[in-house]
N, C-alpha and C. Protein backbone atom coordinates (compact mmCIF):
# COMPACT_ATOMS: atom_id res chain seq x y z
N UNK A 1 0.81 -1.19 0.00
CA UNK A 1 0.00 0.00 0.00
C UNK A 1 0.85 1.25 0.00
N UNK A 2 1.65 0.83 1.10
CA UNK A 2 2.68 2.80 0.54
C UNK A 2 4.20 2.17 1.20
N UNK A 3 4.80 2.62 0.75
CA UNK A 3 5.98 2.09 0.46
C UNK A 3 7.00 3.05 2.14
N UNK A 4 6.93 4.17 2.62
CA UNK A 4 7.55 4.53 3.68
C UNK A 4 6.64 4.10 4.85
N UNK A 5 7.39 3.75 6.04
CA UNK A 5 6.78 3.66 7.17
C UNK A 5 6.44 4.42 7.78
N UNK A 6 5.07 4.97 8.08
CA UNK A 6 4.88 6.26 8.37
C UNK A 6 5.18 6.50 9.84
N UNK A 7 5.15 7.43 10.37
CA UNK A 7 5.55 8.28 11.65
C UNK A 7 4.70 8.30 12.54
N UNK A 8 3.84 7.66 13.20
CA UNK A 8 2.63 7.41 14.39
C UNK A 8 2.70 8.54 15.05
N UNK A 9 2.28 9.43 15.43
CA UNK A 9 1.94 10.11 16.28
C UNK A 9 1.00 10.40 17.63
N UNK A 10 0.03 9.29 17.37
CA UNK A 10 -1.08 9.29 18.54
C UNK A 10 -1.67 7.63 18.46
N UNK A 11 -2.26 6.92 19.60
CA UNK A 11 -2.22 5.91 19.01
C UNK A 11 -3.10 5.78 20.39
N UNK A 12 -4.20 4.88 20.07
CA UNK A 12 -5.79 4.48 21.50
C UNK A 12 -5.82 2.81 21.41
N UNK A 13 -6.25 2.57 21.96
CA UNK A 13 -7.08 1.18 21.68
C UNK A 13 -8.57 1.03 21.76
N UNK A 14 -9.23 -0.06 21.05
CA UNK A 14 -10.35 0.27 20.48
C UNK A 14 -10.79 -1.39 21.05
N UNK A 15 -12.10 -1.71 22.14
CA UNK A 15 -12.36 -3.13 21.96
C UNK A 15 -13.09 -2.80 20.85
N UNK A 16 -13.38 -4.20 20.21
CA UNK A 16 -14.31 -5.06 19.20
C UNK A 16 -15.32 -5.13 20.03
N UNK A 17 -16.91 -4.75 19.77
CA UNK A 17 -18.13 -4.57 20.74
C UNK A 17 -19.27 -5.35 20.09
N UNK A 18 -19.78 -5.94 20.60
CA UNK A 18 -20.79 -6.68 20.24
C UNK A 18 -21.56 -5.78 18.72
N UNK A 19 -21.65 -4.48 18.85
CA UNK A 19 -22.36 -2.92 18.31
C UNK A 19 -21.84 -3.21 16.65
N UNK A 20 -20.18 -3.81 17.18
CA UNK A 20 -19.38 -3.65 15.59
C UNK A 20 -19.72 -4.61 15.03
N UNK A 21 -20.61 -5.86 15.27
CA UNK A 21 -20.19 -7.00 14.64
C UNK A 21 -21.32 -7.22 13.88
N UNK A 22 -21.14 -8.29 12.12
CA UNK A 22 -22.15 -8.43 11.68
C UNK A 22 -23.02 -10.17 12.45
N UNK A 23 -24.27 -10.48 11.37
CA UNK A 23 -24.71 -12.10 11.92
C UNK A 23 -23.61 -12.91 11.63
N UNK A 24 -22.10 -12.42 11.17
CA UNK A 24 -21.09 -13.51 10.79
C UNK A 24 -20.01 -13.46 11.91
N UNK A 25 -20.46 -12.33 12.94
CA UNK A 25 -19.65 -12.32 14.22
C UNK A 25 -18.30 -11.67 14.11
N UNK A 26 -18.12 -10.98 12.47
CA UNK A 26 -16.72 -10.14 12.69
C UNK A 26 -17.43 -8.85 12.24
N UNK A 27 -16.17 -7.63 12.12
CA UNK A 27 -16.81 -6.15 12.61
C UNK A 27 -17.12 -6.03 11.29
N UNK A 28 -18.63 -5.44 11.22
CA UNK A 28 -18.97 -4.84 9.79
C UNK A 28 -18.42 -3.56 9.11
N UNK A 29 -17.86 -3.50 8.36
CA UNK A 29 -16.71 -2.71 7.57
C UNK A 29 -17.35 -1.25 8.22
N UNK A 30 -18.74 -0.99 7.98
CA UNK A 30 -19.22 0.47 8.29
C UNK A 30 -18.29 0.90 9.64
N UNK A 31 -18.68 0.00 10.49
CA UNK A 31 -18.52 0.10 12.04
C UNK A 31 -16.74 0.90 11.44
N UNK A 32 -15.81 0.36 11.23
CA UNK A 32 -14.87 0.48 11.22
C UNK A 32 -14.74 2.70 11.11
N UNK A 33 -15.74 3.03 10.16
CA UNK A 33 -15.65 4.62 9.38
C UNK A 33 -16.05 5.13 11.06
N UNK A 34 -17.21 4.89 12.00
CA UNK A 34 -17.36 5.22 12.87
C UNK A 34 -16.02 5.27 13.91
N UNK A 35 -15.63 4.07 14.12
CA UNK A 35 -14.23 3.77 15.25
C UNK A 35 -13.51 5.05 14.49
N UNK A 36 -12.93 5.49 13.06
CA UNK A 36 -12.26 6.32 12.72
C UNK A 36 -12.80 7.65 13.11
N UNK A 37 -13.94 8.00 12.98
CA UNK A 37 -14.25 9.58 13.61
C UNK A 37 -13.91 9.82 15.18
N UNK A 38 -14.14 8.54 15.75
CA UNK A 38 -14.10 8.20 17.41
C UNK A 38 -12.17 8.72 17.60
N UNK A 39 -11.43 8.00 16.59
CA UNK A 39 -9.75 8.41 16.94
C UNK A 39 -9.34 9.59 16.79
N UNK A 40 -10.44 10.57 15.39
CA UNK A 40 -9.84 11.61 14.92
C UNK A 40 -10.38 12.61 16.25
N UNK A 41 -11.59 12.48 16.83
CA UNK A 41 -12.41 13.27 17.63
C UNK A 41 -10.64 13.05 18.91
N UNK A 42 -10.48 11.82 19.40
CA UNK A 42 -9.82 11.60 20.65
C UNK A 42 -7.94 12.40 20.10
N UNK A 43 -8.28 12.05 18.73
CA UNK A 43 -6.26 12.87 18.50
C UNK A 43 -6.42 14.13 18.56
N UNK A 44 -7.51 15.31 18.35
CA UNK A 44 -7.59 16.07 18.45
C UNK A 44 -7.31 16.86 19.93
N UNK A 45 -8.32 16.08 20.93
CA UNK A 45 -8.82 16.04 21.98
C UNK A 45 -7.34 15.98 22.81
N UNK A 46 -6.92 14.65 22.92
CA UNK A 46 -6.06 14.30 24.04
C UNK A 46 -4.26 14.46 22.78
N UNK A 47 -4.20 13.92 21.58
CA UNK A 47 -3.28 14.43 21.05
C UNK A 47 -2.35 15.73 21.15
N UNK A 48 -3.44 16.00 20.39
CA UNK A 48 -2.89 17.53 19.70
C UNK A 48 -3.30 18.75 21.23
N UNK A 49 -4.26 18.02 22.38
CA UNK A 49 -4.60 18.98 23.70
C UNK A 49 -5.80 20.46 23.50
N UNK A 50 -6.02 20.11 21.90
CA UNK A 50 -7.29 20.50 21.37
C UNK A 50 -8.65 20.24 21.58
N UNK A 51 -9.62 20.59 22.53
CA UNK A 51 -10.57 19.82 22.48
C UNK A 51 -11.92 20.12 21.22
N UNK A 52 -11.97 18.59 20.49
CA UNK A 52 -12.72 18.65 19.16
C UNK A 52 -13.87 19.23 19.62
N UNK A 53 -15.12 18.77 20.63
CA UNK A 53 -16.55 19.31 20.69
C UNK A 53 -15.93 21.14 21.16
N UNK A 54 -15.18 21.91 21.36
CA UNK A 54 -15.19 23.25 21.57
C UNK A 54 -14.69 23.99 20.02
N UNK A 55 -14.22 22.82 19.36
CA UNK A 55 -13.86 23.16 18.15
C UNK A 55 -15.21 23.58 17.47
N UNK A 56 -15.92 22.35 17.19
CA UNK A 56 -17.18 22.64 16.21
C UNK A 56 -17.96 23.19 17.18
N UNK A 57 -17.93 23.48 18.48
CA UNK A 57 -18.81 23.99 19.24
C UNK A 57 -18.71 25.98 19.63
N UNK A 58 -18.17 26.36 20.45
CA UNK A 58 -18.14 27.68 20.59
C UNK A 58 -17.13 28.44 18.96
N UNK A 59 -16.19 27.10 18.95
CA UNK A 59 -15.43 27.64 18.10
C UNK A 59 -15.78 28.40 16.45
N UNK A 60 -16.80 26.78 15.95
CA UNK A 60 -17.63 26.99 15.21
C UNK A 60 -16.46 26.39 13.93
N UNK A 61 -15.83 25.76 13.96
CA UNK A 61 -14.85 25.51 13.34
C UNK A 61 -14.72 24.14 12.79
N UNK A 62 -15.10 23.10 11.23
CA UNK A 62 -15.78 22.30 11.14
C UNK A 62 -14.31 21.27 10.68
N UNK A 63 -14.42 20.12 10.24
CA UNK A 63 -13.28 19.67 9.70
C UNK A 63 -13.81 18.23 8.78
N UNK A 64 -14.37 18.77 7.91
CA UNK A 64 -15.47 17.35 7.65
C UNK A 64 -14.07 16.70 6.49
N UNK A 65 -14.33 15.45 6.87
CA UNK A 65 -13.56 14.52 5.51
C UNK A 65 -14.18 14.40 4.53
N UNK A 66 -13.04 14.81 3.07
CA UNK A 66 -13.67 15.18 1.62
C UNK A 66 -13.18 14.19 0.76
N UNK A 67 -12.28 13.28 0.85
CA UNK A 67 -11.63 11.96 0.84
C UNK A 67 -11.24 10.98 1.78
N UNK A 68 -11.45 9.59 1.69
CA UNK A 68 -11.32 8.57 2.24
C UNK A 68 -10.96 7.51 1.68
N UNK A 69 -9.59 6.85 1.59
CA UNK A 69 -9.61 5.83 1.01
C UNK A 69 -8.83 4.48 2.53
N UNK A 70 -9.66 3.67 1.50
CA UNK A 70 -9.11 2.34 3.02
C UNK A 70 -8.95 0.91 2.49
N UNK A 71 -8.55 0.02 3.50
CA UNK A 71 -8.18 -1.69 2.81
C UNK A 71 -8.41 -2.55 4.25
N UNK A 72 -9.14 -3.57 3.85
CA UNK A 72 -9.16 -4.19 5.00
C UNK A 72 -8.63 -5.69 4.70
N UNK A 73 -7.49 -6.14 5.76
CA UNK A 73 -6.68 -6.83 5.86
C UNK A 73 -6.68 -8.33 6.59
N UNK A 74 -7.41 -8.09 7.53
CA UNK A 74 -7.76 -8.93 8.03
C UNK A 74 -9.27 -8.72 9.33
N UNK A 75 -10.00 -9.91 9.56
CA UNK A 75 -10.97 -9.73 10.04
C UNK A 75 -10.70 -9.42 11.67
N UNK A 76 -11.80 -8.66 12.14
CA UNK A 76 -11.52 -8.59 13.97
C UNK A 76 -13.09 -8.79 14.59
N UNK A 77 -13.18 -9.62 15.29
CA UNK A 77 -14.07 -10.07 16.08
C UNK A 77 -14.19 -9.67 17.37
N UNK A 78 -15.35 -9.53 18.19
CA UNK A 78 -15.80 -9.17 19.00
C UNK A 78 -14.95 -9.76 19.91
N UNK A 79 -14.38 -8.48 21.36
CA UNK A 79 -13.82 -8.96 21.99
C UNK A 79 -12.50 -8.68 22.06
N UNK A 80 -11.66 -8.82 20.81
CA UNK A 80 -10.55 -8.07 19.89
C UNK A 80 -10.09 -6.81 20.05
N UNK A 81 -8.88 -6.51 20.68
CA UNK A 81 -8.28 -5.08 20.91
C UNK A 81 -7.71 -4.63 19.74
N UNK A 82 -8.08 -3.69 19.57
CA UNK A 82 -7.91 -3.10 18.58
C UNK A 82 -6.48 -1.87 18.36
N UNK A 83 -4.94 -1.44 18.61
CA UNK A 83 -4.23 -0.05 18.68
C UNK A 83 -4.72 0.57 16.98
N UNK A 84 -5.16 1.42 17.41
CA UNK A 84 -5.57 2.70 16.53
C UNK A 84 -4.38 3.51 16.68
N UNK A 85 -3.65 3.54 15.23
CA UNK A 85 -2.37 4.40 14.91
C UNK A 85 -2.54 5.58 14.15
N UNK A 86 -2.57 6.70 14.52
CA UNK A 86 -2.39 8.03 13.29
C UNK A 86 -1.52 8.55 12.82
N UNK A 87 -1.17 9.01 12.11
CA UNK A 87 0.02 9.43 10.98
C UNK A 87 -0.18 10.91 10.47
N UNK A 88 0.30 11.80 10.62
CA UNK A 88 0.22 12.68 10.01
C UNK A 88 0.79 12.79 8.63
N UNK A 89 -0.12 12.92 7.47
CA UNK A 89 0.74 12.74 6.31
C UNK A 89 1.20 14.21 5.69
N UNK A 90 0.58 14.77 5.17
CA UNK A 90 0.76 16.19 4.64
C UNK A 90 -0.22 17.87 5.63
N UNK A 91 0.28 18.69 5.50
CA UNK A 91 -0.51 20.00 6.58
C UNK A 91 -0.55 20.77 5.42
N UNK A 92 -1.62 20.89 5.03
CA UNK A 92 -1.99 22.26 3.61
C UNK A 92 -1.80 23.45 4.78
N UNK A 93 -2.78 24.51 4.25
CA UNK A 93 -3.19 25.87 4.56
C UNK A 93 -4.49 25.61 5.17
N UNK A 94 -5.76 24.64 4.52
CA UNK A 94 -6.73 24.76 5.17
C UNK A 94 -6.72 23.02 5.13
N UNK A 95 -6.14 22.39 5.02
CA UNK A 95 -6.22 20.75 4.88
C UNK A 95 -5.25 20.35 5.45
N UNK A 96 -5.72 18.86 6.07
CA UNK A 96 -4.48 17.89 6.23
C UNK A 96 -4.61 16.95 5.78
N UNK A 97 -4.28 15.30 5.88
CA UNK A 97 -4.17 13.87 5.81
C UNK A 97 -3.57 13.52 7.07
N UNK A 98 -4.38 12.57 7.14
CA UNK A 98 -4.10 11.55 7.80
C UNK A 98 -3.67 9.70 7.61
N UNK A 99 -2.95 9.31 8.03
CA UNK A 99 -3.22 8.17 7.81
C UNK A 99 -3.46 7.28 9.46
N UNK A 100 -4.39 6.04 9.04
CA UNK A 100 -4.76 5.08 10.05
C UNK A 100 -3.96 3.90 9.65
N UNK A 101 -3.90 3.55 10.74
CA UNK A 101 -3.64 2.26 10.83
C UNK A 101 -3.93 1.38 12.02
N UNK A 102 -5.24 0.13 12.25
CA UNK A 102 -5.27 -0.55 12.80
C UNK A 102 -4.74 -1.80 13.06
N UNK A 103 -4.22 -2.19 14.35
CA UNK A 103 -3.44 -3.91 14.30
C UNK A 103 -4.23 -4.36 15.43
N UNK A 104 -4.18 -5.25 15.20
CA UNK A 104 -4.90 -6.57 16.50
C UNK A 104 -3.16 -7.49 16.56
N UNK A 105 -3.47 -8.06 17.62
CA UNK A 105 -2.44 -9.44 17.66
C UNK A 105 -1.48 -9.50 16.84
N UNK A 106 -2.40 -10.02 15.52
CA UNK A 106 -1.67 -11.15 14.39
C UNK A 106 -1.25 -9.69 13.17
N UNK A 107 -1.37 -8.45 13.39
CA UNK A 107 -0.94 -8.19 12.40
C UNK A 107 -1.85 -6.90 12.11
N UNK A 108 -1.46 -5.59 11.01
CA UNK A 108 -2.93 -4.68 10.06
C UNK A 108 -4.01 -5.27 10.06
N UNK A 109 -5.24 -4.81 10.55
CA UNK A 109 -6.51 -5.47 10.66
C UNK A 109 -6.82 -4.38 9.37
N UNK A 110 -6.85 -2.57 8.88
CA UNK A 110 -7.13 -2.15 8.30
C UNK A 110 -6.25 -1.10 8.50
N UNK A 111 -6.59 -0.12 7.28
CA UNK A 111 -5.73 1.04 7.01
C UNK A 111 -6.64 2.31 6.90
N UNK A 112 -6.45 3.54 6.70
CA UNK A 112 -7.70 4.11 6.08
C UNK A 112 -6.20 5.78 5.77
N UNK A 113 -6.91 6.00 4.59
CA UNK A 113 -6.08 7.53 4.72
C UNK A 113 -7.36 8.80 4.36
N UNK A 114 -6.90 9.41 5.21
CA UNK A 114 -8.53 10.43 5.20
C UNK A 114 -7.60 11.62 5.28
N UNK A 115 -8.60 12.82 4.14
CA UNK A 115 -8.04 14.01 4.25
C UNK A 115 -9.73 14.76 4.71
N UNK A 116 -9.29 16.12 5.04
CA UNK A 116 -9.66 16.67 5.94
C UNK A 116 -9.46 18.04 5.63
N UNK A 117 -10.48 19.01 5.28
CA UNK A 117 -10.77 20.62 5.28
C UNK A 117 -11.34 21.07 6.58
N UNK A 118 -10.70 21.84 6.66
CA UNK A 118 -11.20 23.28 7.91
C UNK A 118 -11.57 23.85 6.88
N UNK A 119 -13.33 24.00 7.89
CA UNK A 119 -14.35 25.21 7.20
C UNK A 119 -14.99 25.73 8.30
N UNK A 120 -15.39 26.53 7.89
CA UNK A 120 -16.48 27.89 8.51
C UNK A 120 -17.85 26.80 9.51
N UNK A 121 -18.24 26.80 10.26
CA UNK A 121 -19.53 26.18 10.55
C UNK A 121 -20.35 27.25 10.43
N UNK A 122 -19.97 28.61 10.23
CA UNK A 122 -21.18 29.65 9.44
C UNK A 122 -21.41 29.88 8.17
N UNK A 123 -20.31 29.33 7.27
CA UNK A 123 -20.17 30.22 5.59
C UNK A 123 -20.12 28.62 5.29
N UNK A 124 -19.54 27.43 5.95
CA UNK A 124 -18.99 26.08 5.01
C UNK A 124 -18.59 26.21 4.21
N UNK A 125 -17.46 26.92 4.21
CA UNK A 125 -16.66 27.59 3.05
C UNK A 125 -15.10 27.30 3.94
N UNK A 126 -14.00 26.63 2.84
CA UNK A 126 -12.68 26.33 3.52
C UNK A 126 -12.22 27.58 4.32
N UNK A 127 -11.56 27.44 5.28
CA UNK A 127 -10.38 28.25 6.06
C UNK A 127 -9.17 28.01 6.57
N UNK A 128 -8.29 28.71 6.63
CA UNK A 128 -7.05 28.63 6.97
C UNK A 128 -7.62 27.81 8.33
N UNK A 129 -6.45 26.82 8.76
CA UNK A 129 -6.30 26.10 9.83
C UNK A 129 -6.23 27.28 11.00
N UNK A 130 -7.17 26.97 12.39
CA UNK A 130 -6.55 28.00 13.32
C UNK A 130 -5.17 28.02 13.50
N UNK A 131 -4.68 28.55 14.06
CA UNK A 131 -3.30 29.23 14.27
C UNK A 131 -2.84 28.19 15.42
N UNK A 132 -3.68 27.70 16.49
CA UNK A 132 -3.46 26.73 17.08
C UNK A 132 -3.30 25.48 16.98
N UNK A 133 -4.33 24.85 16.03
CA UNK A 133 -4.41 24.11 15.68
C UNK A 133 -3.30 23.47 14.85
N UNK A 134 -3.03 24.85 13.84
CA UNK A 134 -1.58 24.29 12.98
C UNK A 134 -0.64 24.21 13.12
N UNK A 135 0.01 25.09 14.69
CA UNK A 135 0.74 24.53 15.56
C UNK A 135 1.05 23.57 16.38
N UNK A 136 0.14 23.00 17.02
CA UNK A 136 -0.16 21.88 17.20
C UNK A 136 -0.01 20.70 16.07
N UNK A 137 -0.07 20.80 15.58
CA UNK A 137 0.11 19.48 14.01
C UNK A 137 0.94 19.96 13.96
N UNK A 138 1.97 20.97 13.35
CA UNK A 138 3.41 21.19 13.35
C UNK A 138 4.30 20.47 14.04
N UNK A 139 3.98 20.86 15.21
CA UNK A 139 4.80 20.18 16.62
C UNK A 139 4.75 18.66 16.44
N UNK A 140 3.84 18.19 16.74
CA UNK A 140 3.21 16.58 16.70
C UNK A 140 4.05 15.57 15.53
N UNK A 141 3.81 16.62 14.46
CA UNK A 141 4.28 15.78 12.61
C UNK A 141 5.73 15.58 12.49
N UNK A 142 5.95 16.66 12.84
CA UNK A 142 8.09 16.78 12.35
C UNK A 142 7.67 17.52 11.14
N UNK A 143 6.75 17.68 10.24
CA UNK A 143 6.60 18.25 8.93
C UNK A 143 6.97 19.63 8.83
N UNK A 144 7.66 19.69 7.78
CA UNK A 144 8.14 21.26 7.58
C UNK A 144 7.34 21.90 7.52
N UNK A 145 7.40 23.34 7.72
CA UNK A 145 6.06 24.64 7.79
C UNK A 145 5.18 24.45 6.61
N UNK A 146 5.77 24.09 5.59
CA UNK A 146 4.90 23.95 4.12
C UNK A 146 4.97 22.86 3.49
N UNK A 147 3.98 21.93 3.72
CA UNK A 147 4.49 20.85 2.56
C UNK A 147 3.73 20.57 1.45
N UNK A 148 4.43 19.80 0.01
CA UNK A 148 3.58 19.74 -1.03
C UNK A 148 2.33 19.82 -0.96
């Protein structure tokens, strides 16, 4: 899938919940897009020392994902710990990437790389990253002030 080993930066664990699983008893792929908003909400939060609900809340400050791509590797069943890995891949002006990476035990259970606009929650129109915020990802990434 990508050829450098990326740089982890924040990383949770996730059980496998009865909630995730299909009638075949492993996690239904959807469940998986949910667990991912759950890591990005907590890297924000306890990561980066940002808290996400004051973000979209007083802040008014939105960050919806406008791409998503993902692979799933192997199955995880209820019960199943899950380390949830994030990656910072690239820091635009009003965008970033991310990359995921989940392992259980035996190995990548899934991957996911999601990018991500800061917008207005009044205009929904892109904006420059707060000033905090992009400091914060600065610090966290190692990434130079500007990258491709």
């Amino acid at each position: 899938m990508d050829a450098a080993t990326p740089r982890f930066v924040f990383a949770r664990e996730e059980r496998v919940r009865f909630g995730h699983c299909d009638p075949a008893g492993i996690v239904f792929y959807p469940r998986y897009y949910e667990m991912l908003n759950a890591v990005v909400e907590d890297f924000f939060t306890l990561g980066l020392g940002i808290p996400f609900d004051q973000l979209l809340g007083p802040r008014r400050v939105g960050l919806p994902t406008v791409q998503l791509d993902s692979g799933f590797e192997r199955i995880s069943r209820m019960g199943d710990v899950l380390v949830q890995r994030v990656a910072i891949e690239h820091l635009g002006r009003s965008s970033l990437r991310l990359f995921h990476h989940y392992e259980g035990p035996d190995g990548r259970r899934a991957w996911f790389r999601q990018s991500l606009v800061c917008t207005s929650l009044e205009t929904h129109r892109a904006q420059p990253l707060p000033d905090d915020v992009r400091s914060a990802l600065l610090a966290l990434s190692g990434l130079p002030e500007s990258t491709p």
